[in-house]
C-alpha atoms as a PDB file:
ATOM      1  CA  UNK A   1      39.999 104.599 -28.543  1.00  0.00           C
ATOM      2  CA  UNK A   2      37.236 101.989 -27.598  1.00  0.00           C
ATOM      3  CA  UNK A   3      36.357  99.551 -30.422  1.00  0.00           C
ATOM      4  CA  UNK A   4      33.921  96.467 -30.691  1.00  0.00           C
ATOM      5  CA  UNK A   5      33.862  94.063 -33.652  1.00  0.00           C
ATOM      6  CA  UNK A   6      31.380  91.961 -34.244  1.00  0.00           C
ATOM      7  CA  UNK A   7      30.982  91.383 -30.436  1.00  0.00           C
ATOM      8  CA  UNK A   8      27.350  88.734 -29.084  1.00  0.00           C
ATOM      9  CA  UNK A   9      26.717  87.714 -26.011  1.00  0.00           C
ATOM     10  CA  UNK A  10      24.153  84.886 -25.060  1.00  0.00           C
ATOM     11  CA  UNK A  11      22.715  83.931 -21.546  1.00  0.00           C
ATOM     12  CA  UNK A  12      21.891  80.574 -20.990  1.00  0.00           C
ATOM     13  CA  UNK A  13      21.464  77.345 -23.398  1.00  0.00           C
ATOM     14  CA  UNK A  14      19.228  75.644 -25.709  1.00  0.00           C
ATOM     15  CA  UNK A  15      15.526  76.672 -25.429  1.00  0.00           C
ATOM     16  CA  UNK A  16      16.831  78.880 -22.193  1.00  0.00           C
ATOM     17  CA  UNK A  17      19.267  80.730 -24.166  1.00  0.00           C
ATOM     18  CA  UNK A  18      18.726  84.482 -24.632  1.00  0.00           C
ATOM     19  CA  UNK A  19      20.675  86.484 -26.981  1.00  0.00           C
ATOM     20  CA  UNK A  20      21.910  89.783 -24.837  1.00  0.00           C
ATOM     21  CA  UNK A  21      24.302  91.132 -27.899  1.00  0.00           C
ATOM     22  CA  UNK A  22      24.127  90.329 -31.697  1.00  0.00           C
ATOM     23  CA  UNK A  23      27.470  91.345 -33.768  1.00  0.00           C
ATOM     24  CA  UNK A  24      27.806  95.139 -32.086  1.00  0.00           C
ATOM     25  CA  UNK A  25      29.996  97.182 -33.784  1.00  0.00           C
ATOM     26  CA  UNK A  26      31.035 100.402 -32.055  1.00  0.00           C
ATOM     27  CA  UNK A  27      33.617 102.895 -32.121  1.00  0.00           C
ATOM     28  CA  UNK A  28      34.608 105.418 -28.929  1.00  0.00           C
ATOM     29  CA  UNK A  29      36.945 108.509 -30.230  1.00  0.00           C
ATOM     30  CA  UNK A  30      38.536 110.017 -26.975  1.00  0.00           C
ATOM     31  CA  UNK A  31      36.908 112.465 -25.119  1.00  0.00           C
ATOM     32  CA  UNK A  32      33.788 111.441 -26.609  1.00  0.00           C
ATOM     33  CA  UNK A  33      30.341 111.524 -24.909  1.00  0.00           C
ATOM     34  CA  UNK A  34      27.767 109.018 -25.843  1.00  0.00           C
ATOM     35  CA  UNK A  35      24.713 107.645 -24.556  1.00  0.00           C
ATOM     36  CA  UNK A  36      23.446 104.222 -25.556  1.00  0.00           C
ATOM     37  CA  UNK A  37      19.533 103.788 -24.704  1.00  0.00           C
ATOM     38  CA  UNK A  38      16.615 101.672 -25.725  1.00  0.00           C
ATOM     39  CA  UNK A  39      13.759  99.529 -23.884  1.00  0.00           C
ATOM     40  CA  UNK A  40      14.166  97.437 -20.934  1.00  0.00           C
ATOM     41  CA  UNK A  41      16.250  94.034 -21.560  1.00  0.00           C
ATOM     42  CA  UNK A  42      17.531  95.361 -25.136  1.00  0.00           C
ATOM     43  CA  UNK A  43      21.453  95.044 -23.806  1.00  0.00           C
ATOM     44  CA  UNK A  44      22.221  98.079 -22.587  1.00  0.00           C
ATOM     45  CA  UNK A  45      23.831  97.406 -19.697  1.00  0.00           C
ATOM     46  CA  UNK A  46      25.821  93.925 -20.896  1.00  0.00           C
ATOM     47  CA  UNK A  47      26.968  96.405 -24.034  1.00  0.00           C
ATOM     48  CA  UNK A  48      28.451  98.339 -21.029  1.00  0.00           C
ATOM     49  CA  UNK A  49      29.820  95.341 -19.413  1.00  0.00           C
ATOM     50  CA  UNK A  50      31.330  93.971 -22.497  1.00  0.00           C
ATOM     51  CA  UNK A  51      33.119  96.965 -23.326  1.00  0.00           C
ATOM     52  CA  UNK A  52      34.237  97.492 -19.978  1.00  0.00           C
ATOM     53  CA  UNK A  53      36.230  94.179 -19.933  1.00  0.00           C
ATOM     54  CA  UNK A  54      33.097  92.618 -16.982  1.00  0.00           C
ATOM     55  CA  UNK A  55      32.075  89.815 -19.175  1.00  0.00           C
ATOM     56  CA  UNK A  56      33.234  88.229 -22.295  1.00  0.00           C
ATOM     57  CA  UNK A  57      31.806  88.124 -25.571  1.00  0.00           C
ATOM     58  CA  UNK A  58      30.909  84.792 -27.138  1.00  0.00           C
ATOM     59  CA  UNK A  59      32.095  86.077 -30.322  1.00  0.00           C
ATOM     60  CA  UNK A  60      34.067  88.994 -31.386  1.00  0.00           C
ATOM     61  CA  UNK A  61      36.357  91.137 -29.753  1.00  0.00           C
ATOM     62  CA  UNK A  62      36.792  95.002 -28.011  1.00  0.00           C
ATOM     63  CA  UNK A  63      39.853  96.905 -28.263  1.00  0.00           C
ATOM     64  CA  UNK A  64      41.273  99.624 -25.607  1.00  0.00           C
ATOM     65  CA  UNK A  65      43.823 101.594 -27.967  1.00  0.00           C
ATOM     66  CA  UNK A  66      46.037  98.571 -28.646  1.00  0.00           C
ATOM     67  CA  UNK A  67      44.713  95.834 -26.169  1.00  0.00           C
ATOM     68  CA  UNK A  68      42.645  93.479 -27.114  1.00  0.00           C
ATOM     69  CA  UNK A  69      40.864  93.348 -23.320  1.00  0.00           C
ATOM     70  CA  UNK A  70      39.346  89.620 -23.646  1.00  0.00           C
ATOM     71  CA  UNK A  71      42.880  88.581 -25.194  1.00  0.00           C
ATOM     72  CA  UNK A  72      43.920  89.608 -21.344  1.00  0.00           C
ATOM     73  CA  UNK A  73      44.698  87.346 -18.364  1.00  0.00           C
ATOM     74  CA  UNK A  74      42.047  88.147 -15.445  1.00  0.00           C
ATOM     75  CA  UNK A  75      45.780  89.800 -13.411  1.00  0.00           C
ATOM     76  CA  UNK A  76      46.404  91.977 -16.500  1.00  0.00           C
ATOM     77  CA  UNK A  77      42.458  92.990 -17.653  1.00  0.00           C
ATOM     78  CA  UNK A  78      41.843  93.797 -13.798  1.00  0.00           C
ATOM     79  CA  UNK A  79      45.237  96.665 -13.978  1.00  0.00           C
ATOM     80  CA  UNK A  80      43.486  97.953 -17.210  1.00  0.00           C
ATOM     81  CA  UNK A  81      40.029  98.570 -15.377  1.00  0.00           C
ATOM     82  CA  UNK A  82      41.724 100.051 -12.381  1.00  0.00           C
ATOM     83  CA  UNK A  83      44.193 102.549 -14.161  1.00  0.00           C
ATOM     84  CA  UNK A  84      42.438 103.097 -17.512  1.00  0.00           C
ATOM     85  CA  UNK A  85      38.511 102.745 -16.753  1.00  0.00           C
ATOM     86  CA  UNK A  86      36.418 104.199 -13.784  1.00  0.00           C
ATOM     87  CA  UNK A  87      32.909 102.952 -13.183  1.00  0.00           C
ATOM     88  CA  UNK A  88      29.430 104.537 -12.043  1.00  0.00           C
ATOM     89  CA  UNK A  89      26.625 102.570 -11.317  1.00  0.00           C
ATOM     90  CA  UNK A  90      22.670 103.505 -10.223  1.00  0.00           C
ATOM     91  CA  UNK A  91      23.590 101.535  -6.612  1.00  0.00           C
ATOM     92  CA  UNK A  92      26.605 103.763  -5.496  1.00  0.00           C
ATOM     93  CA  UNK A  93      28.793 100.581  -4.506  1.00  0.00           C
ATOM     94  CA  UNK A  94      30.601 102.603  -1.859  1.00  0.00           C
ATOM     95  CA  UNK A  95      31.758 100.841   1.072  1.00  0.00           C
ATOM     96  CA  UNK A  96      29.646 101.661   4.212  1.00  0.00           C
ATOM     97  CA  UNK A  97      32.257 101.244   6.699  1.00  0.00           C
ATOM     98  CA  UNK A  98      34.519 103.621   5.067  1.00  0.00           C
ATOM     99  CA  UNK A  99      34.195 108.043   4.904  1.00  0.00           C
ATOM    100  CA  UNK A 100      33.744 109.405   1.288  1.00  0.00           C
ATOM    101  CA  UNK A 101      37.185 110.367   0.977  1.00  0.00           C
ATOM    102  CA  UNK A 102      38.081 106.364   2.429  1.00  0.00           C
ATOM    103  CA  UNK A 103      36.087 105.624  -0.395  1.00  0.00           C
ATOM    104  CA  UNK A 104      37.736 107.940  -3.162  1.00  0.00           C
ATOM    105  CA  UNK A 105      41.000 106.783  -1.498  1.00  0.00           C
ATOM    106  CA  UNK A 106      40.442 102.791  -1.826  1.00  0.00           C
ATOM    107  CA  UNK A 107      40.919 102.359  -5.641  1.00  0.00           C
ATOM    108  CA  UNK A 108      44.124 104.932  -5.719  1.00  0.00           C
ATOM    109  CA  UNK A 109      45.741 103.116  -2.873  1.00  0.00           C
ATOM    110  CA  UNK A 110      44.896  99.852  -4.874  1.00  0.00           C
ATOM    111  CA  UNK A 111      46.601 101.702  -7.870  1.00  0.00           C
ATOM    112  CA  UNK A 112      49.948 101.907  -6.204  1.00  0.00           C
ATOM    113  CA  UNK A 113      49.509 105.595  -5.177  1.00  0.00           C
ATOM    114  CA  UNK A 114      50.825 106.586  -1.624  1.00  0.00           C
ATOM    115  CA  UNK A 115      48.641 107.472   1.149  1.00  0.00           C
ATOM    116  CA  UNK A 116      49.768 110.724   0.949  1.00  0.00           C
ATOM    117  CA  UNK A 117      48.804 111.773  -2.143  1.00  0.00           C
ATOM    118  CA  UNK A 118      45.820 109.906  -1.980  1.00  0.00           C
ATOM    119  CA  UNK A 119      44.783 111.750   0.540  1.00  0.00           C
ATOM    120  CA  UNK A 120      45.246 115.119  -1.245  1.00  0.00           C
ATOM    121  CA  UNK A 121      43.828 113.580  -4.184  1.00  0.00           C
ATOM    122  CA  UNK A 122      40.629 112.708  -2.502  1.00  0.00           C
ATOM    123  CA  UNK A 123      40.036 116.071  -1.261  1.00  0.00           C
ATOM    124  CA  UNK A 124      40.757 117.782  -4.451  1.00  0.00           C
ATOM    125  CA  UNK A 125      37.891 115.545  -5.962  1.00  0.00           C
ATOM    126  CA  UNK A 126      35.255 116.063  -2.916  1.00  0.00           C
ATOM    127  CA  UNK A 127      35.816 119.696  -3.794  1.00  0.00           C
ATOM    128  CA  UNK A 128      35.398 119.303  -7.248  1.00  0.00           C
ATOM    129  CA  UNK A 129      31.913 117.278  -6.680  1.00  0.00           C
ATOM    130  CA  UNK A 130      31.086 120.137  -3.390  1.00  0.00           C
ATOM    131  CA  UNK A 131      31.587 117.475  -1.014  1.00  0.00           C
ATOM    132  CA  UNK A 132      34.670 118.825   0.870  1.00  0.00           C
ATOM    133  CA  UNK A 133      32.858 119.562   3.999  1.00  0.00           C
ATOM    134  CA  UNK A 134      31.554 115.994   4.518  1.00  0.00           C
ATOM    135  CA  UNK A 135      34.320 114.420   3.695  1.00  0.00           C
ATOM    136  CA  UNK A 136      34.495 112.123   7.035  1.00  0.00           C
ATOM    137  CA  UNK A 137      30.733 111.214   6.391  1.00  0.00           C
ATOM    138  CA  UNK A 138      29.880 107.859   5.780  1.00  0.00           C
ATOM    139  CA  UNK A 139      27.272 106.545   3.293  1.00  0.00           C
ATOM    140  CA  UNK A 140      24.515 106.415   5.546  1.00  0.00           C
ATOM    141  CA  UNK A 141      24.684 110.190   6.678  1.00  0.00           C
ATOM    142  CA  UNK A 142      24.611 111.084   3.038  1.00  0.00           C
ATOM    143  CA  UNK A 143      21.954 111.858   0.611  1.00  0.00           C
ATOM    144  CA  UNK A 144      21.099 109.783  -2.556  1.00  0.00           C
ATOM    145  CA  UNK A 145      22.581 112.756  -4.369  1.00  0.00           C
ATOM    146  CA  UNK A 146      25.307 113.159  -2.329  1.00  0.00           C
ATOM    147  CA  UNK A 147      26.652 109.481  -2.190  1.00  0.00           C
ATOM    148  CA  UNK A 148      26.547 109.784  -6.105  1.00  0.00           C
ATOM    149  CA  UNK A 149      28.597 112.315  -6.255  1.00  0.00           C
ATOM    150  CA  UNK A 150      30.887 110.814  -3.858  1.00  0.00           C
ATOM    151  CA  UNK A 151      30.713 107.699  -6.430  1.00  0.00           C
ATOM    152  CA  UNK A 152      31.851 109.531  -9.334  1.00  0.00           C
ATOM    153  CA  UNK A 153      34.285 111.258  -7.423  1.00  0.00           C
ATOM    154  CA  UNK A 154      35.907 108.010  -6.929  1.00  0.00           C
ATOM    155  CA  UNK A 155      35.411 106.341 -10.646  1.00  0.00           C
ATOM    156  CA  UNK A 156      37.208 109.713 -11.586  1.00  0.00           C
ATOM    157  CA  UNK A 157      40.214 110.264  -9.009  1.00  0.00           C
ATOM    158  CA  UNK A 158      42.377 108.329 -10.874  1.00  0.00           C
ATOM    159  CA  UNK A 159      42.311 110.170 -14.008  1.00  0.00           C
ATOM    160  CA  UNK A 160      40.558 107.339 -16.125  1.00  0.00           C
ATOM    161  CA  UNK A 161      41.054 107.409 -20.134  1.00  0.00           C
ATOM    162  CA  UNK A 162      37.198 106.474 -20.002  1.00  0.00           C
ATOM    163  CA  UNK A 163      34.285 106.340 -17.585  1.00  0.00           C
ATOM    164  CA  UNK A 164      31.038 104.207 -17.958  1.00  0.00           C
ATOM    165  CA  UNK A 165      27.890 105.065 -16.040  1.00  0.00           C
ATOM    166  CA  UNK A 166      25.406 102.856 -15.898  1.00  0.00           C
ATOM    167  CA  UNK A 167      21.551 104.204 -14.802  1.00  0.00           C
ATOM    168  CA  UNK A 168      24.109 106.705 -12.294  1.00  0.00           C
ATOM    169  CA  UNK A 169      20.343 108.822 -12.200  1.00  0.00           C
ATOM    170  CA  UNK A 170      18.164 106.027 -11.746  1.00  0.00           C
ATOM    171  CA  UNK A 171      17.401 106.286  -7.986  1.00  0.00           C
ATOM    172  CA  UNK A 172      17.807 110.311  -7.924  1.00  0.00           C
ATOM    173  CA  UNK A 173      14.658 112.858  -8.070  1.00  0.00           C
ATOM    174  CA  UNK A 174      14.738 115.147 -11.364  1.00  0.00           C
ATOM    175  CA  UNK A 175      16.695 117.924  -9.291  1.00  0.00           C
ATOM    176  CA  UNK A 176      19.352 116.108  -8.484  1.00  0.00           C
ATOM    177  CA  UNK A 177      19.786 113.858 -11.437  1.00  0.00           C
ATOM    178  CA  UNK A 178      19.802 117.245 -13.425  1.00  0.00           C
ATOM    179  CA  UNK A 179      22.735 117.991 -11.207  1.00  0.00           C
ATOM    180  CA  UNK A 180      24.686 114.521 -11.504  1.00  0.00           C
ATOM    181  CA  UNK A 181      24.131 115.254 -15.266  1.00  0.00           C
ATOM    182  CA  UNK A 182      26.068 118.237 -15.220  1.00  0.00           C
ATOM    183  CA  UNK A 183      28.731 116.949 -13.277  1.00  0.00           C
ATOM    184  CA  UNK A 184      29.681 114.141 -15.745  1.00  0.00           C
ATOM    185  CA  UNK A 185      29.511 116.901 -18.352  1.00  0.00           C
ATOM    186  CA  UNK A 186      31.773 119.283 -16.552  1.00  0.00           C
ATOM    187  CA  UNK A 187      34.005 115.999 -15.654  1.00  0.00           C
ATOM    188  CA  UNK A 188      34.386 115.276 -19.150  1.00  0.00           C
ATOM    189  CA  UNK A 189      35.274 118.739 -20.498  1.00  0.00           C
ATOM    190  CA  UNK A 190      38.033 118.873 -17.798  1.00  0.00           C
ATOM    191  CA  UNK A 191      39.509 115.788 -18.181  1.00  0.00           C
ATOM    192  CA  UNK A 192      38.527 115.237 -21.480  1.00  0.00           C
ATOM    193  CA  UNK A 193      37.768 111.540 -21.034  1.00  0.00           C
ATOM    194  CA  UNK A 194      35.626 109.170 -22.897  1.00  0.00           C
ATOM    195  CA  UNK A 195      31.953 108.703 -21.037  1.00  0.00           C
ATOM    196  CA  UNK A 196      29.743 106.340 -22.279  1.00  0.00           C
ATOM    197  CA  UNK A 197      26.527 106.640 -20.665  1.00  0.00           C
ATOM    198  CA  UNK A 198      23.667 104.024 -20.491  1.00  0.00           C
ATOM    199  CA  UNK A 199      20.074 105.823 -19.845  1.00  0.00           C
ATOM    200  CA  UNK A 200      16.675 105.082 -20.133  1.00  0.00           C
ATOM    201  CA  UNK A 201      16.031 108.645 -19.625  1.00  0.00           C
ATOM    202  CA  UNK A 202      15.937 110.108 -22.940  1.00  0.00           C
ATOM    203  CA  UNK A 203      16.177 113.773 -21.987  1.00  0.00           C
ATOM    204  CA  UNK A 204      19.508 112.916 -20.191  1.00  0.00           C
ATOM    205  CA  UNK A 205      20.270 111.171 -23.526  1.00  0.00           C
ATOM    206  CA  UNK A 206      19.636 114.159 -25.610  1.00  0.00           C
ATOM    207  CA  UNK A 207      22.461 115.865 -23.484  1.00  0.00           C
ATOM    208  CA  UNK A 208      25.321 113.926 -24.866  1.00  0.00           C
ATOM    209  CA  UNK A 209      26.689 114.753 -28.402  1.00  0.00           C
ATOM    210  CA  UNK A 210      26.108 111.250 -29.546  1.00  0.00           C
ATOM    211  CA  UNK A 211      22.901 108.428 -29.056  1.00  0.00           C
ATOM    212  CA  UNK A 212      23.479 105.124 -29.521  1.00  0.00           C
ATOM    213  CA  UNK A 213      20.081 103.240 -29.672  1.00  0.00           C
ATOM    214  CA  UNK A 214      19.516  99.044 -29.291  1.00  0.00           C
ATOM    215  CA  UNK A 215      16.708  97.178 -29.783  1.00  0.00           C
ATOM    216  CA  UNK A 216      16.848  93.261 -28.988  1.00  0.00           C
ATOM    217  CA  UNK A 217      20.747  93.427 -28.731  1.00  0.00           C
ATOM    218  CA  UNK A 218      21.587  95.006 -31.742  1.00  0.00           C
ATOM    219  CA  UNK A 219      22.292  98.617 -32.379  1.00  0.00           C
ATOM    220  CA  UNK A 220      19.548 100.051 -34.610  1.00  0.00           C
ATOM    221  CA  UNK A 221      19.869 103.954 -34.378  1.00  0.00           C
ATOM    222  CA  UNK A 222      23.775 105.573 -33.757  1.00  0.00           C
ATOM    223  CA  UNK A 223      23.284 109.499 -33.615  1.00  0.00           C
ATOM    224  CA  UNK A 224      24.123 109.532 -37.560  1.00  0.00           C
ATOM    225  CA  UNK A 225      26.436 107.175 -38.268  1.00  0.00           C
ATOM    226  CA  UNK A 226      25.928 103.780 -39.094  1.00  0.00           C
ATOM    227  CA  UNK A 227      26.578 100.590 -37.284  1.00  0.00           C
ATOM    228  CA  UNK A 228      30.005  99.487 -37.383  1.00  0.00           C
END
């Protein structure tokens, strides 16, 4: 479903430059769970980025089923991430100005659905994530937890092929991380979408089927199987 060929990635140039990604190769079956960690500044998160169509490689390419994302015009790659992708960071990104079902709403409505169904849509998802009763709070009468689950709510309400989360525990206590964890998990088995999860957090690592390990932008360790 999700494939990377030979894909680097360098910041900077000269005696500046710093080598995020060094020819990653990495397959994504559908419906797969997998959890890519390793020590600070090994790539993680550009990996993620790369993959999700964010940045572009230097060198190689990723495939979504057919596409070839960096092939894509910014107009076509940006339709790909909204229908086909949905996105969890550690930060929330919600807009504070808006409820959490505004905020579920926002990408659907940007999707082409109509307000109508949005509407219903959002709901349906606040219940899923036990959120229905606060759906006209905004972000800043809601709990870490809370506006995290309102996040994924929203990366999932459009029924994404595949959803990358990014640290989404890294500003929660144990509890309630142990809680987010579960949700992705139940998210996944009931959707059956791709997840790709980037931890530092190795027991939350150990929960997915799959670990991907990097060290120094390369992939060193892949749950089994060996780099592509």
């Amino acid at each position: 479903m999700l494939k990377a060929e030979q894909v680097s990635k360098t910041y900077g140039k000269g005696n500046e430059a710093a080598r995020a990604l060094r020819e990653i190769g990495l397959v994504l079956d559908k419906g797969e769970m997998a959890a890519v960690t390793g020590p600070s500044g090994c790539g993680k998160t550009t990996l993620l980025h790369v993959l999700a169509g964010l940045e572009p490689p230097d060198n190689g390419r990723v495939w979504l089923g057919d596409k070839a994302l960096h092939d894509l015009n910014e107009k076509d790659l940006a339709q790909v991430r909204l229908h086909r992708m949905g996105f969890v960071f550690q930060s929330y990104h919600l807009v504070p100005v808006l409820s959490a079902e505004e905020n579920i709403q926002l990408p659907l409505l940007a999707a082409g659905m109509n307000r109508k169904e949005a509407a219903v849509r959002s709901l349906e998802m606040l219940e899923l994530v036990g959120l229905k009763e606060r759906r006209q709070a905004f972000p800043s009468q809601l709990s870490g937890g809370q506006n995290q689950r309102v996040a994924i709510a929203r990366a999932v309400a459009g029924r994404p092929e595949i959803l990358f989360a990014d640290e989404p525990t890294g500003a929660l206590d144990s509890e309630t991380a142990e809680q987010i964890m579960g949700l992705l998990e139940m998210l996944n088995r009931q959707y059956g979408m791709t997840l790709l999860l980037v931890t530092h957090d190795e027991k939350h690592a150990l929960r997915m089927p799959r670990q991907i390990r990097m060290y120094n932008g390369r992939i060193v360790e892949d749950g089994g199987r060996k780099p592509c």
